[in-house]
N, C-alpha and C. Protein backbone atom coordinates (compact mmCIF):
# COMPACT_ATOMS: atom_id res chain seq x y z
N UNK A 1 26.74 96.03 -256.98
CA UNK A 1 26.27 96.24 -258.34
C UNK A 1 27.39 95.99 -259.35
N UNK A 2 28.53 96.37 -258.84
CA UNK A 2 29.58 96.27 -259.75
C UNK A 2 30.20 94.90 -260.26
N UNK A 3 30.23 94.29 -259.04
CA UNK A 3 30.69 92.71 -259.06
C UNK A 3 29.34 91.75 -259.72
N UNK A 4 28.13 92.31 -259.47
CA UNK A 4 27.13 91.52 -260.23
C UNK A 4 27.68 91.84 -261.87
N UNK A 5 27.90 92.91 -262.18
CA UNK A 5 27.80 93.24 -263.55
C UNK A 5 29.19 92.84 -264.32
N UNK A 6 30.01 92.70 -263.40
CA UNK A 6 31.42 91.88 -263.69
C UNK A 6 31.19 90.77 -264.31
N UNK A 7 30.81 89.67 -263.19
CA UNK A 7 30.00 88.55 -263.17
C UNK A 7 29.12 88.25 -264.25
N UNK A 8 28.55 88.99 -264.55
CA UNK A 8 26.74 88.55 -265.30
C UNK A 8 27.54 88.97 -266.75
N UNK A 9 27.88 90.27 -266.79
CA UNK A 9 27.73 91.16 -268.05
C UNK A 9 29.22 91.28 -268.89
N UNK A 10 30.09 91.77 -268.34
CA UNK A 10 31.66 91.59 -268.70
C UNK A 10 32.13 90.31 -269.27
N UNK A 11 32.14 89.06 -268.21
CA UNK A 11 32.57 87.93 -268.76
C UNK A 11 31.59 87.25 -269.70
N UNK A 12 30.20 87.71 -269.94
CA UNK A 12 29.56 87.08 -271.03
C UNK A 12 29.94 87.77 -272.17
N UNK A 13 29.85 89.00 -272.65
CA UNK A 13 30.32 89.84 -273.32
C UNK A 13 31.49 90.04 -273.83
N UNK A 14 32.57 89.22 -273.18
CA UNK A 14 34.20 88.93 -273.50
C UNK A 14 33.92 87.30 -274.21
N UNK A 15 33.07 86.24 -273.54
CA UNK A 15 32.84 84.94 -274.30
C UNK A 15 32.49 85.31 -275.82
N UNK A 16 31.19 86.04 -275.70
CA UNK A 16 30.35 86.02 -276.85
C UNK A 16 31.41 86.49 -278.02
N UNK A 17 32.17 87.56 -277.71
CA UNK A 17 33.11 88.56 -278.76
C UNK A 17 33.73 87.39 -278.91
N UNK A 18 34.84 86.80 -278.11
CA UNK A 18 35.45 85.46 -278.72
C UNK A 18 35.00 84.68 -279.44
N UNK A 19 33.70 84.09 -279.42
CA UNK A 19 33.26 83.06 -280.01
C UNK A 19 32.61 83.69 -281.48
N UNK A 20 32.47 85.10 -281.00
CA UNK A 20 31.34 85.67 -282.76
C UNK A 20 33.09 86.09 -283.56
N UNK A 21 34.52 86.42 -283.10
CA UNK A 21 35.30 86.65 -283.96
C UNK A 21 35.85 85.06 -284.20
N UNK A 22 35.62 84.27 -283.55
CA UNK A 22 35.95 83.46 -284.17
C UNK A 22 35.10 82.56 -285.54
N UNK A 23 34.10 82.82 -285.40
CA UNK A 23 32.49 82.07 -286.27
C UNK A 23 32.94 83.12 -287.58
N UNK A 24 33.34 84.49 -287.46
CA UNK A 24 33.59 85.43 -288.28
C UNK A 24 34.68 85.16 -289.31
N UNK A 25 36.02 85.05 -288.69
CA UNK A 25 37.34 84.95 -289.11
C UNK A 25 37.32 83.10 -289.38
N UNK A 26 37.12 82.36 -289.04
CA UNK A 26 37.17 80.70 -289.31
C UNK A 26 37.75 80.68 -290.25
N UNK A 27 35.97 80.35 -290.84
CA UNK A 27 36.51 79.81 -292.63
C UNK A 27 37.32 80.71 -293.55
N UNK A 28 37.58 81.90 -292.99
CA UNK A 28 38.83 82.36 -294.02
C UNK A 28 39.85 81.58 -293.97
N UNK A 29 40.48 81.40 -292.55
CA UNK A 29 41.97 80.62 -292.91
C UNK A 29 42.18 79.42 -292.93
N UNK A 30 40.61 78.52 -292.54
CA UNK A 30 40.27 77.09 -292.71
C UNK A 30 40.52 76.94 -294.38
N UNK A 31 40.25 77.94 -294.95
CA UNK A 31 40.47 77.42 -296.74
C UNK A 31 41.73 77.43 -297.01
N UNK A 32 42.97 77.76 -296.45
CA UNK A 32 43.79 77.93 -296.63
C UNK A 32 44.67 76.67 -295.66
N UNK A 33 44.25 75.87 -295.02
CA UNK A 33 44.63 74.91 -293.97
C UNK A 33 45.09 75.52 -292.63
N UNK A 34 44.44 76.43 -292.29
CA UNK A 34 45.47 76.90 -291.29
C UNK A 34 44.51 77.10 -290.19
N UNK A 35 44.88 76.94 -288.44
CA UNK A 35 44.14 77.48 -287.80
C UNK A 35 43.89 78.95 -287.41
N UNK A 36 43.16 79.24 -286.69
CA UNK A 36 43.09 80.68 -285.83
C UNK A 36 44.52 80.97 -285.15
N UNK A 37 44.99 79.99 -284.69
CA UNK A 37 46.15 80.42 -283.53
C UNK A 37 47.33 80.46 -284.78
N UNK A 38 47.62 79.83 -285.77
CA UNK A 38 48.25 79.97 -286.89
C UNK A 38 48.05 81.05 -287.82
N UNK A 39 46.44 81.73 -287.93
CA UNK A 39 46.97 83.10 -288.62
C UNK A 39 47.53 84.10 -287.53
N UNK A 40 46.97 83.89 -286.61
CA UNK A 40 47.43 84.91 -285.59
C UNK A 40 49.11 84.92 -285.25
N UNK A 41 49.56 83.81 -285.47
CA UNK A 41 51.08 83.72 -285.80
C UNK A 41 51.40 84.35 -287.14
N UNK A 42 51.32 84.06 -288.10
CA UNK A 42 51.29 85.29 -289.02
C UNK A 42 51.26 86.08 -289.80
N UNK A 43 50.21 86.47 -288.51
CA UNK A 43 50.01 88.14 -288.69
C UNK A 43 50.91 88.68 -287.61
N UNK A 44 51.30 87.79 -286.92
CA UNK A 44 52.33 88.76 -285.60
C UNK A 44 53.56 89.14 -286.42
N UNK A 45 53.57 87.56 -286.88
CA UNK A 45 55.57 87.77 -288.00
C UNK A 45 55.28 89.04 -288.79
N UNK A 46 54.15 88.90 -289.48
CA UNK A 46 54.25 89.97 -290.84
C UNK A 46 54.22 91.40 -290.08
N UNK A 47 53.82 91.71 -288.94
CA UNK A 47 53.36 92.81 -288.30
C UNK A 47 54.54 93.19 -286.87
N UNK A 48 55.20 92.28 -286.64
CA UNK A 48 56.42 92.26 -285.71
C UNK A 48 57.79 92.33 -286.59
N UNK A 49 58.20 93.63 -286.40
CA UNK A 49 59.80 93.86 -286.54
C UNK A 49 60.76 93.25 -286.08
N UNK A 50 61.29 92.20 -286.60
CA UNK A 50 62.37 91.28 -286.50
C UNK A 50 61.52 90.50 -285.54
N UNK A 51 60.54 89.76 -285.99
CA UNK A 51 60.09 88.82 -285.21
C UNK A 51 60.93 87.70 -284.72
N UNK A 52 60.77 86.97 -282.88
CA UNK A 52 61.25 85.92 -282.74
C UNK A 52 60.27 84.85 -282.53
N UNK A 53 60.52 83.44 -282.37
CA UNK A 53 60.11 82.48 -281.56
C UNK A 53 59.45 82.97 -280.42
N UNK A 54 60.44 83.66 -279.83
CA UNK A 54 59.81 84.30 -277.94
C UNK A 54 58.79 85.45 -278.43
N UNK A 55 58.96 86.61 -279.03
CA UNK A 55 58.00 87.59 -279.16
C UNK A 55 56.76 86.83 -279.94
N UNK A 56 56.91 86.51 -280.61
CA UNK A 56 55.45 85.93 -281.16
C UNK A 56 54.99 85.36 -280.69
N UNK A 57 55.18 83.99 -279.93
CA UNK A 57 54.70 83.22 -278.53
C UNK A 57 54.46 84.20 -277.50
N UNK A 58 54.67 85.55 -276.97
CA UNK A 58 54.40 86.37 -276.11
C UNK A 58 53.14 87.12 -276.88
N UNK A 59 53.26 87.56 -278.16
CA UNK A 59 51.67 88.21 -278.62
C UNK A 59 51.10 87.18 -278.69
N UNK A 60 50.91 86.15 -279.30
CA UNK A 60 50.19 85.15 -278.95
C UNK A 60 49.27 84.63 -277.66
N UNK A 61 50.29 84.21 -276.56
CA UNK A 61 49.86 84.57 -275.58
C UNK A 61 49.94 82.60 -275.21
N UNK A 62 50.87 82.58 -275.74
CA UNK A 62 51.70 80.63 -275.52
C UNK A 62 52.82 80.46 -275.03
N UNK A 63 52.92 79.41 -274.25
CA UNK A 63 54.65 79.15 -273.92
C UNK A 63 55.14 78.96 -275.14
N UNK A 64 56.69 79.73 -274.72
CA UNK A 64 57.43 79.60 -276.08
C UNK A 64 57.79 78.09 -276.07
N UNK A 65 57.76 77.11 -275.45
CA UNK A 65 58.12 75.93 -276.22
C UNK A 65 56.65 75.41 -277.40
N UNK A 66 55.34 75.93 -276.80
CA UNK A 66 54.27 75.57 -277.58
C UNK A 66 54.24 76.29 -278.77
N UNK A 67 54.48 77.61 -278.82
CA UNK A 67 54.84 79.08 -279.98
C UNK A 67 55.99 77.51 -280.97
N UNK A 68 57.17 77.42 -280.12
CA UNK A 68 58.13 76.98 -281.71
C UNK A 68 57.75 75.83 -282.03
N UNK A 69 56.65 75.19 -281.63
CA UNK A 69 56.00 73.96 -282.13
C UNK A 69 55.53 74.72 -283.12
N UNK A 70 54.32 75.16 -282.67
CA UNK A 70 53.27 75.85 -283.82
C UNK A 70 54.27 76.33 -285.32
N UNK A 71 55.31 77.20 -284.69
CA UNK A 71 56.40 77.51 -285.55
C UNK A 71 57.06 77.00 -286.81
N UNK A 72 57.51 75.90 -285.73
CA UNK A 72 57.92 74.33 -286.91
C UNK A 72 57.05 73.97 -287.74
N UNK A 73 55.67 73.75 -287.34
CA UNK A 73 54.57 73.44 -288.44
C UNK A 73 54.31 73.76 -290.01
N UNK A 74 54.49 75.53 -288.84
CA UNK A 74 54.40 76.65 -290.60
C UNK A 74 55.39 76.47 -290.96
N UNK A 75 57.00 76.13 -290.73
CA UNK A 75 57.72 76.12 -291.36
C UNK A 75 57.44 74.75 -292.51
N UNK A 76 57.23 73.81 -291.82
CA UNK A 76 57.06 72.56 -292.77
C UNK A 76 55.97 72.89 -293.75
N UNK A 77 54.97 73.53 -293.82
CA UNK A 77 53.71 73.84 -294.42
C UNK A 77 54.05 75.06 -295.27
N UNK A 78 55.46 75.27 -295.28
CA UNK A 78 55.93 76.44 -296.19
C UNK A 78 55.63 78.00 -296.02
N UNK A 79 54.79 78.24 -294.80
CA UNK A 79 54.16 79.48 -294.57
C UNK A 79 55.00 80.31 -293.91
N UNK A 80 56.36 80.02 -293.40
CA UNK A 80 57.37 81.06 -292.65
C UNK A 80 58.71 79.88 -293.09
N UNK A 81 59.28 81.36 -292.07
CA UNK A 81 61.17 80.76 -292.32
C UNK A 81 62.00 80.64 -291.16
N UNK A 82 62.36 79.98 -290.70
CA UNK A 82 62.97 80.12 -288.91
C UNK A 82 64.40 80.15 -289.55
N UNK A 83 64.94 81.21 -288.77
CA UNK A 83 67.10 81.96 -288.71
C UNK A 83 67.33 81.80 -287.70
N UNK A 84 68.14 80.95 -287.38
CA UNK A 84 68.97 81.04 -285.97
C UNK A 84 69.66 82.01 -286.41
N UNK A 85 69.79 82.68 -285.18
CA UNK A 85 70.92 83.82 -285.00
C UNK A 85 72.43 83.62 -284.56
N UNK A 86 73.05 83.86 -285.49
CA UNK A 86 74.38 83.46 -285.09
C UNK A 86 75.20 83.77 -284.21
N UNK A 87 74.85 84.93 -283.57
CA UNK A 87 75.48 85.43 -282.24
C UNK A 87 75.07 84.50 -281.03
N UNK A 88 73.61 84.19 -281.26
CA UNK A 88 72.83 83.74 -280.28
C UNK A 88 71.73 82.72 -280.61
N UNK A 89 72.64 81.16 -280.57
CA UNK A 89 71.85 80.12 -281.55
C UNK A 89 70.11 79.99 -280.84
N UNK A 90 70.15 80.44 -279.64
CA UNK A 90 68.53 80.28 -278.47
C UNK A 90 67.76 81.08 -279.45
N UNK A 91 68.19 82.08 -280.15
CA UNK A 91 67.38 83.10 -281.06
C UNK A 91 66.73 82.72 -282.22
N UNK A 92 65.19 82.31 -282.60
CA UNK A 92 64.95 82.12 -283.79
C UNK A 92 64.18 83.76 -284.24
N UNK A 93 64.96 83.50 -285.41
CA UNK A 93 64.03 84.75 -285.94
C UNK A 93 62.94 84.34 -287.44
N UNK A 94 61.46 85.17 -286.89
CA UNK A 94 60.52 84.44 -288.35
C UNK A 94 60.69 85.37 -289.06
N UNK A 95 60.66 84.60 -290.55
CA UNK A 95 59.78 85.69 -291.72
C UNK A 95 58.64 84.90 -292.14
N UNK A 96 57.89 85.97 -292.87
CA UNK A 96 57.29 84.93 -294.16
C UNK A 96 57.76 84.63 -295.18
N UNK A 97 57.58 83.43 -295.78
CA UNK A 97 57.44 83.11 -297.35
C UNK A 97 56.50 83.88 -298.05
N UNK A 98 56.79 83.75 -299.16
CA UNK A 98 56.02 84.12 -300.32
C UNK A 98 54.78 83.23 -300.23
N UNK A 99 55.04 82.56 -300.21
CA UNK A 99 53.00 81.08 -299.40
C UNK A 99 52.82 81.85 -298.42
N UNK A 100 53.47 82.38 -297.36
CA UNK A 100 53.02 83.16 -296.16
C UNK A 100 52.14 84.25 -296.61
N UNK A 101 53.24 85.28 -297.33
CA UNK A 101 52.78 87.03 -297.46
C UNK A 101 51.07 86.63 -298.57
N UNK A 102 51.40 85.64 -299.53
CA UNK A 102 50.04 85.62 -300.28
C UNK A 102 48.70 84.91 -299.49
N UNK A 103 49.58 84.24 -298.64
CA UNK A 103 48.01 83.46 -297.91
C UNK A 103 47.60 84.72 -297.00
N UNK A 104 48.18 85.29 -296.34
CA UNK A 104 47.41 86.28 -295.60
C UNK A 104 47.04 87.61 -296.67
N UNK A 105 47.69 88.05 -297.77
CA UNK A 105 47.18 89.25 -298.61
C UNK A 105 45.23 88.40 -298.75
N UNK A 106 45.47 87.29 -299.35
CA UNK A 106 44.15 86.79 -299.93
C UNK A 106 43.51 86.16 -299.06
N UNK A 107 43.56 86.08 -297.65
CA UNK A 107 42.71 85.85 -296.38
C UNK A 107 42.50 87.30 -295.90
N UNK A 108 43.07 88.45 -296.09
CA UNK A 108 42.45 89.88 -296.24
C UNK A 108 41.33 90.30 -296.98
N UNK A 109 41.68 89.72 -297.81
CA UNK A 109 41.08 90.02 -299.20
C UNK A 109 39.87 89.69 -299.49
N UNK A 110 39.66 87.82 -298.77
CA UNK A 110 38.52 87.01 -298.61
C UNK A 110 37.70 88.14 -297.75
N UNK A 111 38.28 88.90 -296.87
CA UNK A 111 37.64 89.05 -295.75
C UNK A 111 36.83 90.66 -295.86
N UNK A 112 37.56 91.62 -296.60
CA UNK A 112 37.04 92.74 -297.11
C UNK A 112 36.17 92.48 -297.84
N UNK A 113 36.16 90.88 -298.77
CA UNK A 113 35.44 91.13 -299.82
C UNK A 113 33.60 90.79 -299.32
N UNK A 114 33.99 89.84 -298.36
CA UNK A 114 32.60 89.86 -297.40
C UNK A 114 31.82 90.51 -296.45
N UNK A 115 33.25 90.98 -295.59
CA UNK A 115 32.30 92.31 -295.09
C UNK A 115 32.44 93.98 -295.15
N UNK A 116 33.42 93.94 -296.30
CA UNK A 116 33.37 95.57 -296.43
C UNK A 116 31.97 95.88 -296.92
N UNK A 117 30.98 95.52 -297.13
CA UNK A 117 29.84 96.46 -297.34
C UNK A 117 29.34 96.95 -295.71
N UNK A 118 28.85 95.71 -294.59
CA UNK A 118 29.38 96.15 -293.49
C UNK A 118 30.21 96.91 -292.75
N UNK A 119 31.26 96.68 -293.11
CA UNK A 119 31.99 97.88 -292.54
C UNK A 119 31.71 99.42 -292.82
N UNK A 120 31.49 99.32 -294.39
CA UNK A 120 31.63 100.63 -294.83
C UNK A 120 29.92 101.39 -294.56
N UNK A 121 29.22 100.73 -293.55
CA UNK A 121 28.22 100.75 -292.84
C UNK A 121 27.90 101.37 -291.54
N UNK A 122 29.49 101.34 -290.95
CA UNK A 122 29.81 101.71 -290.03
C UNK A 122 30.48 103.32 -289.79
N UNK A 123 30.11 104.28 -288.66
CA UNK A 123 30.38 105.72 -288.62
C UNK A 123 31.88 105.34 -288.08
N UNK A 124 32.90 106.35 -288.61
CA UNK A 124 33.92 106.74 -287.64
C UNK A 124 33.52 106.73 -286.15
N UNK A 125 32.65 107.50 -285.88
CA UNK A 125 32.40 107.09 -284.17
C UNK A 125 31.89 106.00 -283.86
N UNK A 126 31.55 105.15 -284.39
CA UNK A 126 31.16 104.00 -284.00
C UNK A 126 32.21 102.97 -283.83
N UNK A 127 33.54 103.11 -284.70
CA UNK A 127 34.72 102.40 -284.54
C UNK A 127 35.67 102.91 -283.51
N UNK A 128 35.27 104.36 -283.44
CA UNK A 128 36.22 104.89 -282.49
C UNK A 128 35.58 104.48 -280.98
N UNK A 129 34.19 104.92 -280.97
CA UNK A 129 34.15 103.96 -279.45
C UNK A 129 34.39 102.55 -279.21
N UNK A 130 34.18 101.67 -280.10
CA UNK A 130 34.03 100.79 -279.87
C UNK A 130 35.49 100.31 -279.60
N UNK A 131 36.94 100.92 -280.12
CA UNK A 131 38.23 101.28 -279.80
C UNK A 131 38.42 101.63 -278.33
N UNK A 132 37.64 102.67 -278.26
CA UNK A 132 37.82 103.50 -276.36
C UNK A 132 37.56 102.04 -275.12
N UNK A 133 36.34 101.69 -275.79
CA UNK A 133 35.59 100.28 -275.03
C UNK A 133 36.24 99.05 -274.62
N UNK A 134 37.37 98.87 -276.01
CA UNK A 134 38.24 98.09 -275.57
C UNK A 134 39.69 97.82 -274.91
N UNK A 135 39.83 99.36 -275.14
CA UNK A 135 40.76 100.12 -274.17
C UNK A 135 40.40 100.16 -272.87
N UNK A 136 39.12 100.00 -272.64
CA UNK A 136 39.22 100.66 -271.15
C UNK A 136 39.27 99.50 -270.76
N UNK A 137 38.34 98.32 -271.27
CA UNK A 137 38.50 97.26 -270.44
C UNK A 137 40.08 96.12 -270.64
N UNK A 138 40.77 96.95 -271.61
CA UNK A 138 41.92 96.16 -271.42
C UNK A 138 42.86 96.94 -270.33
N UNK A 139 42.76 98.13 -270.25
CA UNK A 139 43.46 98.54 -268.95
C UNK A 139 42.64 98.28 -267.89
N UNK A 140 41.48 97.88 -267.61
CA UNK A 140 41.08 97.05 -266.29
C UNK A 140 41.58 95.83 -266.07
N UNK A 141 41.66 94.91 -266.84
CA UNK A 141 42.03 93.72 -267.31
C UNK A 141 44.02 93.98 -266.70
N UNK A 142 44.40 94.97 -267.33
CA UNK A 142 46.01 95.33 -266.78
C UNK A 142 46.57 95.13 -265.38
N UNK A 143 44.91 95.92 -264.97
CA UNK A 143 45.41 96.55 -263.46
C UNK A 143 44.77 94.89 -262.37
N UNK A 144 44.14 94.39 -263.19
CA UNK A 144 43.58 92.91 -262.15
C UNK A 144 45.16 92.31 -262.63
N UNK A 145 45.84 92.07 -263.63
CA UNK A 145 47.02 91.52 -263.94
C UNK A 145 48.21 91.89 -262.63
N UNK A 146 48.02 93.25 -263.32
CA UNK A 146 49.29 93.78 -262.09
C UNK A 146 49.11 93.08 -260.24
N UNK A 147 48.10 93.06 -259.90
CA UNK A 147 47.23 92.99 -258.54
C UNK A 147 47.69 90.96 -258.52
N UNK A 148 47.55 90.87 -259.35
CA UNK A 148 47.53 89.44 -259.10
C UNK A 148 48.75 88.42 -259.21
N UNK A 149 50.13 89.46 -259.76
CA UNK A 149 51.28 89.22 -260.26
C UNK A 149 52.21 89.89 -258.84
N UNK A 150 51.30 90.68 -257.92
CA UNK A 150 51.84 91.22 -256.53
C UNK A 150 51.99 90.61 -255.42
């Protein structure tokens, strides 16, 4: 029963969420030229303390040679700032620009302004399970990691 519902119910239910946050989030940062895997870069910088090249390619979830591609991009596109570190030239460290911090304030902004009536639709317990839900299945998700990394 369990492995049917793995099978059938879990991995459809992990597609669908991918594909409905993505149909969701799109055209916010499409107006702004940017992809999905590019806001999600950052929002890691703006949200990662002394962000690097390597840590943001690790939340991401990219090889860091593909991460300082993506990297280089925003840098040319004005949306971040790459520092070599002078102790340790292998070290890039991001910030944002000022094009950075405003494209994501007003891709927030786009985004409250469409679905905060939705949201504000929504019970505290309804966010809080739906929090627990994704907790649990990300520590299942952990423990198939660990098992498979053994």
């Amino acid at each position: 029963m369990r492995n049917e519902l793995l099978r059938k119910e879990l991995w459809d239910m992990i597609r669908f969420a991918n594909i409905n946050l993505e149909t969701a989030f799109k055209p916010f940062v499409e107006i702004h030229g940017l992809t999905m895997m590019q806001s999600r870069i950052l929002v890691a910088v703006k949200e990662c303390e002394n962000a690097t090249v390597g840590t943001v390619a690790k939340i991401i979830d990219v090889k860091s040679g593909n991460g300082s591609n993506m990297c280089k991009k925003l840098e040319k596109e004005g949306f971040i700032k790459r520092i070599r570190c002078l102790q340790d030239e292998r070290v890039v460290r991001l910030v944002l620009t000022e094009k950075g911090e405003e494209t994501l304030n007003k891709i927030n902004e786009d985004i409250l302004h469409r679905y905060g009536p939705v949201l504000q639709g929504r019970t505290d317990e309804e966010f809080e399970q739906m929090i627990r839900g994704i907790r649990l299945l990300n520590h299942l998700l952990m423990e198939f990691d660990k098992i498979s990394q053994s």
